[in-house]
Protein backbone atom coordinates (compact mmCIF):
# COMPACT_ATOMS: atom_id res chain seq x y z
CA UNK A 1 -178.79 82.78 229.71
CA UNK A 2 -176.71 82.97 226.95
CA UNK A 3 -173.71 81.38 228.42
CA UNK A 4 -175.85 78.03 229.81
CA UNK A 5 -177.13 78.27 225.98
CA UNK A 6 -172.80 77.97 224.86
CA UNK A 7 -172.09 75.30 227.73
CA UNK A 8 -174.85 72.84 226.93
CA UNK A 9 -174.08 73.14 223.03
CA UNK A 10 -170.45 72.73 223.74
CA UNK A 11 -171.24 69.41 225.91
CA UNK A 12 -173.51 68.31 222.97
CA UNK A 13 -171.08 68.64 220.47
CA UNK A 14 -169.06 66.80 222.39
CA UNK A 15 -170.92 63.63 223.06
CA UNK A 16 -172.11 63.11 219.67
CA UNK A 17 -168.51 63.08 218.62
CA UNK A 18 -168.23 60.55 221.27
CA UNK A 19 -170.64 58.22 219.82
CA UNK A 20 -169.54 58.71 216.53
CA UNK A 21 -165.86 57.62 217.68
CA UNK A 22 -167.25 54.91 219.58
CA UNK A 23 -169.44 53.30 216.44
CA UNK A 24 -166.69 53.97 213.90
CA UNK A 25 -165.70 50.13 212.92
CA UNK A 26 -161.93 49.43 212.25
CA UNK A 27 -160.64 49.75 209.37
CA UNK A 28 -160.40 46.73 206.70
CA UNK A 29 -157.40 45.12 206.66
CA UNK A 30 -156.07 44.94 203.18
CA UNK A 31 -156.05 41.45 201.15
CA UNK A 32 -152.30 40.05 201.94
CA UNK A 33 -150.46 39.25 198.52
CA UNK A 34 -148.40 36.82 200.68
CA UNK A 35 -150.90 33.75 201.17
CA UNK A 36 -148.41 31.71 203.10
CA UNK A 37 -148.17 34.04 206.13
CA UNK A 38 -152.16 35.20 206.06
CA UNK A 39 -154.94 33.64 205.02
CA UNK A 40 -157.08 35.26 202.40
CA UNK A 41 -160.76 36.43 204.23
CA UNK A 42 -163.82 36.38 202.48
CA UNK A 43 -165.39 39.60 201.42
CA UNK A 44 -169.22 40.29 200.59
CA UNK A 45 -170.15 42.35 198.12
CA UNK A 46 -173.66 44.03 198.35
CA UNK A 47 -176.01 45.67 195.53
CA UNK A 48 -179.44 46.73 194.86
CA UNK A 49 -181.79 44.52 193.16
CA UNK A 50 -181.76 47.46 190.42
CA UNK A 51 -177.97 46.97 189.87
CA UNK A 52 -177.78 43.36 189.36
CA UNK A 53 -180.81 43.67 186.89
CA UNK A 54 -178.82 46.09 184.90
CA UNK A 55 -174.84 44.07 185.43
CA UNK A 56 -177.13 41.13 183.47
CA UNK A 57 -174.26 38.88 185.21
CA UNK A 58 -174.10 34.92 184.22
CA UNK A 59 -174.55 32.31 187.22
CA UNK A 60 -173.83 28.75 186.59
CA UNK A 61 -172.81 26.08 189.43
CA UNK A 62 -169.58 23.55 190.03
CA UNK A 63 -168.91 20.63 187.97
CA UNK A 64 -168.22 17.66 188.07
CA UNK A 65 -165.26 16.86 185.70
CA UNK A 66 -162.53 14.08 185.02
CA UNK A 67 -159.49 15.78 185.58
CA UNK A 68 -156.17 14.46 183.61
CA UNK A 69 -153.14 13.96 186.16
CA UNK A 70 -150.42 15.33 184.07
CA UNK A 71 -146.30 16.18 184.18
CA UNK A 72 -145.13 18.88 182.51
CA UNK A 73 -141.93 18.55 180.80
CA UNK A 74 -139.81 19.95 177.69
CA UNK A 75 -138.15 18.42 174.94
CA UNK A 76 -136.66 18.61 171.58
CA UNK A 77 -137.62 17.43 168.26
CA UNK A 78 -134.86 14.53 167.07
CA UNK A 79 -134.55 11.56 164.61
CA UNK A 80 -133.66 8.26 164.45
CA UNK A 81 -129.84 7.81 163.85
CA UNK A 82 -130.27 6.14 160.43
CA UNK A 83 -131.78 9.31 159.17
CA UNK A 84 -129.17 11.98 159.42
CA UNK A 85 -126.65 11.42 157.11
CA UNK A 86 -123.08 13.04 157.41
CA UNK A 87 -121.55 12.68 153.66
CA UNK A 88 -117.62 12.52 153.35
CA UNK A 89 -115.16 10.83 151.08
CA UNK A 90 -112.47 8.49 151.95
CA UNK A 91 -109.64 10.84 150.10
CA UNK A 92 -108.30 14.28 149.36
CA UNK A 93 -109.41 15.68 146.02
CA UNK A 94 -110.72 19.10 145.50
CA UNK A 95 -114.98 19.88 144.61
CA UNK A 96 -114.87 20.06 140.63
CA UNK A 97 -119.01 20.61 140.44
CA UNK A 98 -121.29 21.57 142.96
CA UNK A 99 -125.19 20.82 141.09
CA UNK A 100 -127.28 24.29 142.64
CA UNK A 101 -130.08 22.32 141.67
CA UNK A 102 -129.64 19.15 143.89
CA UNK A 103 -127.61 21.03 147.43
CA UNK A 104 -129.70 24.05 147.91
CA UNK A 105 -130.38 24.00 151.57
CA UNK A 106 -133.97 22.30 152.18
CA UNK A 107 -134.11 20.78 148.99
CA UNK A 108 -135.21 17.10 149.04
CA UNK A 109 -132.93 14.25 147.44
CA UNK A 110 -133.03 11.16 146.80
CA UNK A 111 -130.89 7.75 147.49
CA UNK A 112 -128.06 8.09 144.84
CA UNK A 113 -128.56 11.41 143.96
CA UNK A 114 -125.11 13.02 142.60
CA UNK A 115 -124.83 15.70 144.76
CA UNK A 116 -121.26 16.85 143.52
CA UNK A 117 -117.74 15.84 141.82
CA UNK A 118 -114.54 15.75 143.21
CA UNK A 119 -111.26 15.46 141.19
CA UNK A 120 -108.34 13.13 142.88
CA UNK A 121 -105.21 12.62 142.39
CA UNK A 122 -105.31 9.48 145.00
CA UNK A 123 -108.41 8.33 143.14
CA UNK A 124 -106.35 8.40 139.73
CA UNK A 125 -103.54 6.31 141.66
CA UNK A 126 -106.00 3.86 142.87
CA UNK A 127 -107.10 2.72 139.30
CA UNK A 128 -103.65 2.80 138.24
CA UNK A 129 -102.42 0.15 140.84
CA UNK A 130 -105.21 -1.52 140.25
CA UNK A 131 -104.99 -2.18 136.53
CA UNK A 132 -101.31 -2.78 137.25
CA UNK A 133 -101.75 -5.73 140.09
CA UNK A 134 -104.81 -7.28 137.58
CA UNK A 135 -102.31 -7.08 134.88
CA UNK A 136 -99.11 -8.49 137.20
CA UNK A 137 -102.18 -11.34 138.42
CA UNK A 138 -101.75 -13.17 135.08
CA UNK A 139 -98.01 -13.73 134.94
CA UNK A 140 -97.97 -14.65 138.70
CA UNK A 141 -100.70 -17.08 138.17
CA UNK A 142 -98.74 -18.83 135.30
CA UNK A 143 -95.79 -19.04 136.71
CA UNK A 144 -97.03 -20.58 139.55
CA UNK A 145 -98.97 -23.28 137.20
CA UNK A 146 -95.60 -23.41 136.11
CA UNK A 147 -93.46 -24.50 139.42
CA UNK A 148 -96.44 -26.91 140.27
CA UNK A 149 -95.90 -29.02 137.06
CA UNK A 150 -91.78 -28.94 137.93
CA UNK A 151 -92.96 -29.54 141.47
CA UNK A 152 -95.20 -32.50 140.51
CA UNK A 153 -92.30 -34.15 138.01
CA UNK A 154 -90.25 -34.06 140.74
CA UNK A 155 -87.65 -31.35 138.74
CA UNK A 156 -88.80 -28.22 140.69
CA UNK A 157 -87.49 -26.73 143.61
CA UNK A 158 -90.04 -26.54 146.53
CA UNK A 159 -88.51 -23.52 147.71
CA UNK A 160 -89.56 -21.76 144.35
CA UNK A 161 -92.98 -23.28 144.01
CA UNK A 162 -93.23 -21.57 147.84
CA UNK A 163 -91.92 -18.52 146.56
CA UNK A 164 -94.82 -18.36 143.39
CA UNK A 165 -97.74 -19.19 145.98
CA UNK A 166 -96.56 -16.42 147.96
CA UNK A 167 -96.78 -13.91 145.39
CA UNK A 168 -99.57 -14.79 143.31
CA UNK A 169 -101.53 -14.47 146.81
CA UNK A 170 -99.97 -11.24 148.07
CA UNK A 171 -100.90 -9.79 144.85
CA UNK A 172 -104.42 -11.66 144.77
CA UNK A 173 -104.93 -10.04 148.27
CA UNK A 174 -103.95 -6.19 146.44
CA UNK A 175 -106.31 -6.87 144.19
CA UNK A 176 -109.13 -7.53 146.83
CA UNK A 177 -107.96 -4.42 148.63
CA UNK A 178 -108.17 -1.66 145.86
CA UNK A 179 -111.54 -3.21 144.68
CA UNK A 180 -112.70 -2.22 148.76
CA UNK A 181 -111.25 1.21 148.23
CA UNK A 182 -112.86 1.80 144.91
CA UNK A 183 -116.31 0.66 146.04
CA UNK A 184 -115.89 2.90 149.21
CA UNK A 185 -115.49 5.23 146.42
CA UNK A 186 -118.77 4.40 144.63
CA UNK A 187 -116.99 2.59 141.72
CA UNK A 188 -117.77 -1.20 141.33
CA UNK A 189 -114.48 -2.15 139.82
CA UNK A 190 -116.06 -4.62 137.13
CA UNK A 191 -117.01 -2.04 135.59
CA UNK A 192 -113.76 -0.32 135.09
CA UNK A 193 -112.35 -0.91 131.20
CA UNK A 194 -108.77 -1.85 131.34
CA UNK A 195 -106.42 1.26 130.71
CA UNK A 196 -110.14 3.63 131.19
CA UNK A 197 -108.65 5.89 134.30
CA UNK A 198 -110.76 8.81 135.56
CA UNK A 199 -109.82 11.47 137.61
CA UNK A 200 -113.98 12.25 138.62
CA UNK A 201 -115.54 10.68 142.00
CA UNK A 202 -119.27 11.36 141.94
CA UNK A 203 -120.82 12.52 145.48
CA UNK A 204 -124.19 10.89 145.91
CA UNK A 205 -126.66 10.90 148.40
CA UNK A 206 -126.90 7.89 150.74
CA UNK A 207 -130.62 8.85 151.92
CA UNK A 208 -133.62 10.49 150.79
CA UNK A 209 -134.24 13.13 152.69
CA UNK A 210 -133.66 17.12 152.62
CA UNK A 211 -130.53 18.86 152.68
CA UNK A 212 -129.36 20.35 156.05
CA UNK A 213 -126.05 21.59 155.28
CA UNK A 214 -123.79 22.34 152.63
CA UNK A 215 -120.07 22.71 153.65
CA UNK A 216 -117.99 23.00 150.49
CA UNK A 217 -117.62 25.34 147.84
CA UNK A 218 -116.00 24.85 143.61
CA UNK A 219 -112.22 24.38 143.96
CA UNK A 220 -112.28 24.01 147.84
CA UNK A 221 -109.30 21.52 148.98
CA UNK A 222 -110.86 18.36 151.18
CA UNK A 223 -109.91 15.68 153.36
CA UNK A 224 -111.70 12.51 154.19
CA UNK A 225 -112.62 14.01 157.17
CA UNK A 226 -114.67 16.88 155.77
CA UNK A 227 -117.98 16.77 156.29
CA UNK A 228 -119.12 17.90 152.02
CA UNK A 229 -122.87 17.50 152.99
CA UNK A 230 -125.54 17.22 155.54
CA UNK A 231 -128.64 15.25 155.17
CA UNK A 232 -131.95 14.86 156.81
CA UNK A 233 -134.97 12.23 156.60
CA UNK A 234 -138.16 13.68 158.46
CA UNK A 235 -139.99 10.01 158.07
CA UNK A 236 -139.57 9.42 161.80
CA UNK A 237 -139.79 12.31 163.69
CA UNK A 238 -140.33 11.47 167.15
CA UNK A 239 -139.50 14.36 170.18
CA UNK A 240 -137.24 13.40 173.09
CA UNK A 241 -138.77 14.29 176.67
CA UNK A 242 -136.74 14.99 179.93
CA UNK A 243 -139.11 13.62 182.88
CA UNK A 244 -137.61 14.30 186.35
CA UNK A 245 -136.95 11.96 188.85
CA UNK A 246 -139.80 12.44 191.18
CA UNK A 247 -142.06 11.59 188.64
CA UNK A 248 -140.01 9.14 186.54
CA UNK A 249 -141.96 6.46 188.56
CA UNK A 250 -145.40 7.67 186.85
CA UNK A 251 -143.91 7.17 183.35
CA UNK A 252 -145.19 3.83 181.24
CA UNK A 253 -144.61 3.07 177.53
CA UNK A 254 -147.99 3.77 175.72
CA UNK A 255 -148.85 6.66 177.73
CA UNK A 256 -150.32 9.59 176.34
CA UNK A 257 -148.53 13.31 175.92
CA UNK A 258 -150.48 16.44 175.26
CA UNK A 259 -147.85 18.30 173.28
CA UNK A 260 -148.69 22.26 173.95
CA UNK A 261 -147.26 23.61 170.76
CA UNK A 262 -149.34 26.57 168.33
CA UNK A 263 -147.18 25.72 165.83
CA UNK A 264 -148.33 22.30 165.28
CA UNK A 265 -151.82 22.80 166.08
CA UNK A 266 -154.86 22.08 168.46
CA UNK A 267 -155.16 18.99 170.70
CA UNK A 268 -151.72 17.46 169.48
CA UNK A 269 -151.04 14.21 170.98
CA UNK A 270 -148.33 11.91 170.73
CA UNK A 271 -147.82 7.99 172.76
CA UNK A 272 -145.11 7.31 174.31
CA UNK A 273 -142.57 4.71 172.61
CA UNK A 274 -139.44 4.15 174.52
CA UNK A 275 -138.82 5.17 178.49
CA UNK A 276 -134.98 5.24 179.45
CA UNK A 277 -133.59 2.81 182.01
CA UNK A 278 -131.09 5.38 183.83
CA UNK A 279 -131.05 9.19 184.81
CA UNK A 280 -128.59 11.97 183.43
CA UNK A 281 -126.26 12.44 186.19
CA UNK A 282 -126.30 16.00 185.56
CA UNK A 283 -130.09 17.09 185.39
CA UNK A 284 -131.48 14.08 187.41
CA UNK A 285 -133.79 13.58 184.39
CA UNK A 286 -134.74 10.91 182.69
CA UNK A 287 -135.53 10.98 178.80
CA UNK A 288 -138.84 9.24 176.92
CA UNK A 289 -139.29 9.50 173.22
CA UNK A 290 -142.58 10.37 172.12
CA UNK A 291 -144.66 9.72 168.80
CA UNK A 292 -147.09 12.11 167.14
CA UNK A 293 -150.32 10.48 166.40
CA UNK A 294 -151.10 12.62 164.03
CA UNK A 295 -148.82 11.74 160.72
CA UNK A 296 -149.58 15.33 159.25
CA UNK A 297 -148.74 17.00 162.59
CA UNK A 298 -145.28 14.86 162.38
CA UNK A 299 -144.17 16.68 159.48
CA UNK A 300 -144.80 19.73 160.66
CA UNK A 301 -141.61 19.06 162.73
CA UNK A 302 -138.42 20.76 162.91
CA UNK A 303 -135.13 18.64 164.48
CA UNK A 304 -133.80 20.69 167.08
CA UNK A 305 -137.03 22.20 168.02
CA UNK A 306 -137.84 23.26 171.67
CA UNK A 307 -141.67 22.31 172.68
CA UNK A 308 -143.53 21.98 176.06
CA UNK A 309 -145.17 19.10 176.54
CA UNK A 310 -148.01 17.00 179.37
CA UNK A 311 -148.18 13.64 179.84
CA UNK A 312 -151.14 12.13 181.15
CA UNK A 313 -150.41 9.68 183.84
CA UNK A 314 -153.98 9.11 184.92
CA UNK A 315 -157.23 10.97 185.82
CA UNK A 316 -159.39 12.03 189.00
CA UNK A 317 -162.56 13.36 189.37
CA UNK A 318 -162.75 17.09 190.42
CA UNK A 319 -164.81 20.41 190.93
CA UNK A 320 -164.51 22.69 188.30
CA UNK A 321 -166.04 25.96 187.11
CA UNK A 322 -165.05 27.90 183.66
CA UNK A 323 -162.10 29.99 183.35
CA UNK A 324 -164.11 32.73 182.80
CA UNK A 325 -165.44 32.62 186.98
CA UNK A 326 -161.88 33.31 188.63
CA UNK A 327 -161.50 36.65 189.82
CA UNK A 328 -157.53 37.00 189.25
CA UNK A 329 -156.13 39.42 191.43
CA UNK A 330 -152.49 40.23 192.28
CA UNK A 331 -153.34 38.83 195.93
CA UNK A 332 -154.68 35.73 194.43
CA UNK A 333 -157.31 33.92 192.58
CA UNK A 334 -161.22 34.17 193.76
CA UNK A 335 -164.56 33.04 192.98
CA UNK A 336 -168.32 35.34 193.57
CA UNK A 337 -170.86 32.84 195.03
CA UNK A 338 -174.15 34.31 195.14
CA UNK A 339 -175.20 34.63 198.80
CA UNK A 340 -178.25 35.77 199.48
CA UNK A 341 -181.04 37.47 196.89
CA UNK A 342 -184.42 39.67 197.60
CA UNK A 343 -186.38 42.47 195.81
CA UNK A 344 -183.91 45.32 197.91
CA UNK A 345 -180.58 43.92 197.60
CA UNK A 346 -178.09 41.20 196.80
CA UNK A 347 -175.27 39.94 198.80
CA UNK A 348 -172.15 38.42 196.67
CA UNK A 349 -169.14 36.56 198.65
CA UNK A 350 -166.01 36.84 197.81
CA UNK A 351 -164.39 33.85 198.40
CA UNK A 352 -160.23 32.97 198.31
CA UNK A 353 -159.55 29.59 195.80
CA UNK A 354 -156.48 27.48 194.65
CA UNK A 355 -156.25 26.40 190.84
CA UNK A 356 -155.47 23.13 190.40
CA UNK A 357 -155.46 21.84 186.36
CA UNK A 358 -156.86 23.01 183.28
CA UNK A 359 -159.52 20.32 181.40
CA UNK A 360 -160.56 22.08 178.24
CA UNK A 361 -161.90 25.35 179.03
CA UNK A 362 -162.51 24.13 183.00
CA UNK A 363 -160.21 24.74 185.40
CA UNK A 364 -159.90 23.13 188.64
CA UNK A 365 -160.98 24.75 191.94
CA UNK A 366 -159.88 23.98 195.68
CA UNK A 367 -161.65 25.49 198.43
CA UNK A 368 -160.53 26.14 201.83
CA UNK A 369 -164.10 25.54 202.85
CA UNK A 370 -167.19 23.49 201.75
CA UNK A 371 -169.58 24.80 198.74
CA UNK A 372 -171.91 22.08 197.06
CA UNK A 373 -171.65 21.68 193.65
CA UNK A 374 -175.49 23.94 194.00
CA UNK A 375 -174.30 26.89 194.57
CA UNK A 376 -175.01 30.11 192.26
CA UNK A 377 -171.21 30.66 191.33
CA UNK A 378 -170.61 33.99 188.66
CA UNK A 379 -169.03 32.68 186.06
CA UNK A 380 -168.76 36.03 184.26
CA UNK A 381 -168.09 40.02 184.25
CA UNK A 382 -167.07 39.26 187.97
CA UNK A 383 -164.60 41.73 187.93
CA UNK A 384 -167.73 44.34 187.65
CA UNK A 385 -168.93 42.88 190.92
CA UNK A 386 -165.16 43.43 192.54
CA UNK A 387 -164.48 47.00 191.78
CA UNK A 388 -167.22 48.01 193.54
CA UNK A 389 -165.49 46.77 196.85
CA UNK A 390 -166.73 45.32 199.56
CA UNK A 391 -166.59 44.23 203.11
CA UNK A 392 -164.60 42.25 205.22
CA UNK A 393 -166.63 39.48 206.83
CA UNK A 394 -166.15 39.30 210.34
């Protein structure tokens, strides 16, 4: 008896372990973090009534929104030509006075400003030849008043009268020259008092603007290609965009640019001014310059300053949820859509999206299959919902 008893408990050991083998499901495949080779499934989620009274989550549906087709780019902050100033002299000399004052980097200037003297021995030269050919000017012009009267009683020689023209304009022409080098100089040489020769050129500002760079030091040696001082006028700021050539065809003066920048503030848009006509060679790109709107904004501008940057080519209408209903996952991005509600449980879908752009605090959703706009989406503490797993739908 006993050993029937140990057969037929053997044998129904046995088949129950057979039906539990044969009931067993296979095993959920994991979520692929490579969507290109395997498309995300969907995955439902299922809780008790109790539990989704107590997560308190927030539903809300899809939206309808106007969506703003945008480029992304990157620029730099420049200005206009006319409004960087490079300040040299047109002679050696060495600095005599630098005024602290006046050339402290970031200081602001204005047109005429003396920025700083410069002692020349050129400059001294200058005056002297000068006075000397103004001087020289008076007997050359009565000598040739002279050798006309001969001329005109017929006692003259024509080949001195010649001779008298000649030099009263070669010296004339002198005269015209140093008064060009002197004003290059910042002297107006009407001013200058016969015999009154200084050694002192006064650096002034040609702009006003704000000092960039200072280059020279008291007693330093310079040349007149020495840059002495660098000036800056922030009046028009304007930010210089490279646009690639795929999308150089969306790009129309007037446009607007989003300009994505902390620094300058919230919602900073600038308009489009000038598109270029030709590509860089090297980068394919093509540049537009760019206005701030915003005047304030403007001078919050730094030349030579990197910023990112959208401009807004257009807009389409799209479906949209808030930021705060994607699930972001290493895998991918996801979206809970309530499924199916009664007083025992409630059954959450997982579902695989694509972002598209960000309106505001929307962003916009693509769906690999159709939900309408009515569906019960959770558009917050999703990630409550996700940890507590669920199943792969079959």
């Amino acid at each position: 008896m006993n050993i029937i008893m140990k057969k037929y408990f053997f044998v129904t050991l046995l088949f129950v372990s057979g039906l539990t083998s044969c009931s067993k499901k296979p095993d959920t495949p994991a979520l692929s973090a490579d969507t290109t080779t395997a498309p995300l499934q969907s995955e439902q989620i299922k809780i008790t009534a109790e539990q989704f009274k107590n997560l308190n989550l927030s539903l809300g549906n899809f939206s309808e929104t106007a969506i703003s087709d945008e480029i992304k780019t990157t620029g730099v902050v420049e200005v206009l030509p006319e409004n960087l100033a490079f300040i040299s002299i047109p002679t050696t000399g060495f600095i005599k006075t630098i005024f602290a004052n006046t050339t402290l980097p970031g200081q602001f200037v204005t047109k005429g400003m003396v920025l700083a003297t410069v002692e020349s021995i050129e400059f001294i030269q200058m005056q002297q030849d000068y006075f000397q050919a103004v001087a020289h000017s008076a007997f050359l012009e009565k000598e040739l008043e002279r050798q006309q009267t001969l001329n005109s009683e017929d006692i003259g020689i024509k080949k001195k009268l010649q001779q008298a023209e000649a030099e009263f304009n070669s010296n004339l022409a002198l005269i015209k020259a140093l008064e060009a080098k002197l004003k290059l100089l910042g002297i107006n040489a009407a001013t200058l008092k016969k015999g009154d020769i200084s050694s002192i050129i006064k650096v002034t500002a040609p702009i006003s603007g704000y000092v960039k760079a200072v280059h020279i030091n008291t007693g330093k040696a310079i040349t007149p290609n020495d840059v002495l001082f660098e000036l800056i006028n922030k009046d028009d700021l304007h930010i210089e965009l490279k646009v690639l050539e795929k999308d150089a065809h969306k790009i129309q003066k007037g446009q607007k640019v989003l300009i994505d920048d902390k620094r300058l503030g919230e919602n900073v848009m600038a308009t489009v001014f000038v598109v270029a006509k030709v590509f860089d060679n090297e980068t394919k790109a093509m540049t537009i310059h760019v206005h701030l709107d915003n005047h304030q904004q403007e001078q919050k501008l730094i030349p030579g300053m990197f910023v990112n940057a959208k401009v807004l080519t257009g807009t389409h209408m799209a479906k949209t949820l808030p930021e705060s209903a994607i699930l972001r996952k290493p895998e991918g991005n996801f979206i809970i859509e309530l499924e199916k509600q009664n007083s025992k449980e409630v059954v959450f879908r997982i579902i695989p999206v694509k972002l598209g752009a960000i309106q505001g605090q929307h962003v916009e959703v693509h769906l690999s299959e159709g939900l309408s706009n009515s569906a019960s989406i959770v558009t917050d503490k999703g990630h409550f919902l996700s940890d507590m797993g669920g199943t792969v739908e079959d």
